[in-house]
Protein backbone atom coordinates (compact mmCIF):
# COMPACT_ATOMS: atom_id res chain seq x y z
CA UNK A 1 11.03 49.60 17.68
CA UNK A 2 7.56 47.94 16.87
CA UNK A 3 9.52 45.01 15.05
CA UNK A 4 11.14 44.54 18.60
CA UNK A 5 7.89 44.13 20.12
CA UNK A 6 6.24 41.59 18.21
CA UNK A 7 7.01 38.77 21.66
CA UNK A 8 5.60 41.46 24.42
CA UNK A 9 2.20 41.51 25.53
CA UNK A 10 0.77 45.13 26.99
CA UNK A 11 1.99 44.26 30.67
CA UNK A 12 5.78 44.39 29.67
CA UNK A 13 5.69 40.36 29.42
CA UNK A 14 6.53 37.96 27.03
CA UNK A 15 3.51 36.72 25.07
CA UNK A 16 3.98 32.95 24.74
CA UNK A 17 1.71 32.51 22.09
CA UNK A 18 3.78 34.79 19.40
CA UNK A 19 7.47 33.17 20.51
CA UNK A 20 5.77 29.26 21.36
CA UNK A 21 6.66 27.25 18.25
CA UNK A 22 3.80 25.68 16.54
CA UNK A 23 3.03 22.07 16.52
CA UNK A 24 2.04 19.94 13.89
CA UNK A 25 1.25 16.38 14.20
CA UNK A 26 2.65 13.94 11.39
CA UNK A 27 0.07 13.10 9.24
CA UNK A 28 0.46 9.89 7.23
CA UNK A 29 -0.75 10.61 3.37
CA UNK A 30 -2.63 9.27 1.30
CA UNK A 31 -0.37 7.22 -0.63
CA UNK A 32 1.59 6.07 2.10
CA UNK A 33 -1.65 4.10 3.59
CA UNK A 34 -2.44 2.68 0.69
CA UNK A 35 0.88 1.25 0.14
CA UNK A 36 0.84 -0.25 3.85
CA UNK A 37 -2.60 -1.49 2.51
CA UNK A 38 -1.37 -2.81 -0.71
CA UNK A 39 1.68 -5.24 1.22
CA UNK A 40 -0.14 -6.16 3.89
CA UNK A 41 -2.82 -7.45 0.84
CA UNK A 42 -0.24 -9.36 -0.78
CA UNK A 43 1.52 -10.93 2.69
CA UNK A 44 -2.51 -11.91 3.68
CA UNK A 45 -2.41 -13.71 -0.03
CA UNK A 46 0.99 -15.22 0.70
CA UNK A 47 0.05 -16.80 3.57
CA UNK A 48 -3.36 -18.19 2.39
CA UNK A 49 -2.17 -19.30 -0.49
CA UNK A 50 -2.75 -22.82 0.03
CA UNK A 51 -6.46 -22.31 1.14
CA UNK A 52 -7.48 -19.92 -1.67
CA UNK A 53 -9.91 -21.24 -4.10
CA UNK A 54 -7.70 -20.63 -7.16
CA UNK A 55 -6.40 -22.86 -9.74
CA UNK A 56 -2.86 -24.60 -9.34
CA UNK A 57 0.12 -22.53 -10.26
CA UNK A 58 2.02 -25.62 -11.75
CA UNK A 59 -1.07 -26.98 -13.83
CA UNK A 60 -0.67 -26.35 -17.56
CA UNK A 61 -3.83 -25.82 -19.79
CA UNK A 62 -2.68 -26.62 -23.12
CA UNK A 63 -5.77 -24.93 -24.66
CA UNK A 64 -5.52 -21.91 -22.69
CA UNK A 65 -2.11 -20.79 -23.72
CA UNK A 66 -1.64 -16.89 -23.40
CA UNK A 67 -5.05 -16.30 -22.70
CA UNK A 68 -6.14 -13.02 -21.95
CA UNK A 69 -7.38 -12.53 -18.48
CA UNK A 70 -11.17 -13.58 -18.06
CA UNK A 71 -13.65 -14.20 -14.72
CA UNK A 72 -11.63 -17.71 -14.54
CA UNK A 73 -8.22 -16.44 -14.93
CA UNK A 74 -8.01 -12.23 -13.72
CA UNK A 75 -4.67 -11.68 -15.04
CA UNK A 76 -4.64 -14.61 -17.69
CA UNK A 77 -2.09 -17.33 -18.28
CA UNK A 78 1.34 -17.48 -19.77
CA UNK A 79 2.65 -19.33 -22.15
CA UNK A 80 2.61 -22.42 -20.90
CA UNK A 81 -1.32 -22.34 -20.01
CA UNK A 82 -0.54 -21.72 -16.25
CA UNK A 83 -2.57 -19.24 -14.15
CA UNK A 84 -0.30 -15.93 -13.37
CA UNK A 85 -2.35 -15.07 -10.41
CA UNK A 86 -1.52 -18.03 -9.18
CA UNK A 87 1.86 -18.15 -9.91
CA UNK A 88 2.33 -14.62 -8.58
CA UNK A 89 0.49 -15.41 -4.94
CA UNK A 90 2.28 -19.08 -4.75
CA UNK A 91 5.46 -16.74 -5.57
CA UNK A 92 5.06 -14.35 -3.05
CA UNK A 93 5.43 -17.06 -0.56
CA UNK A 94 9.26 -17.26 -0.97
């Protein structure tokens, strides 16, 4: 009989706060942000792209084939000589 009165109150009532179902909000994680944070990085890049103060993507370098990335080039250049960060934000664009 006590399981049967878990929903009543003293006065014979239902208690609403034992049968009310609980709420939770949606909460966005962690992860989930950052990836929102991370595109909307890269579309912001795409769309500057032409105003950025970074090196051509179709200019070749001759002496600076497959260089490792440096201050001048952060994630180096191919093999070719030509800037990947460029060619990765000038890429984005399509």
């Amino acid at each position: 009989m006590a399981a049967l009165d878990v929903g009543r109150d003293r006065g014979g009532g239902i208690d609403t706060a034992a049968v009310a179902p609980i709420r939770r909000g949606r909460r966005l994680g962690a992860l989930f942000i950052a990836a929102v944070a991370w595109i909307a990085l890269i579309t912001l890049a795409a769309i500057f792209a032409g105003i950025l103060p970074m090196p051509s993507p179709t200019d070749i370098d001759m002496l600076g084939k497959r260089a490792p990335p440096s201050a001048e080039h952060w994630l180096g250049n191919d093999h070719l000589g030509r800037d990947v960060l460029a060619r990765l934000i000038h890429g984005a664009r399509v």
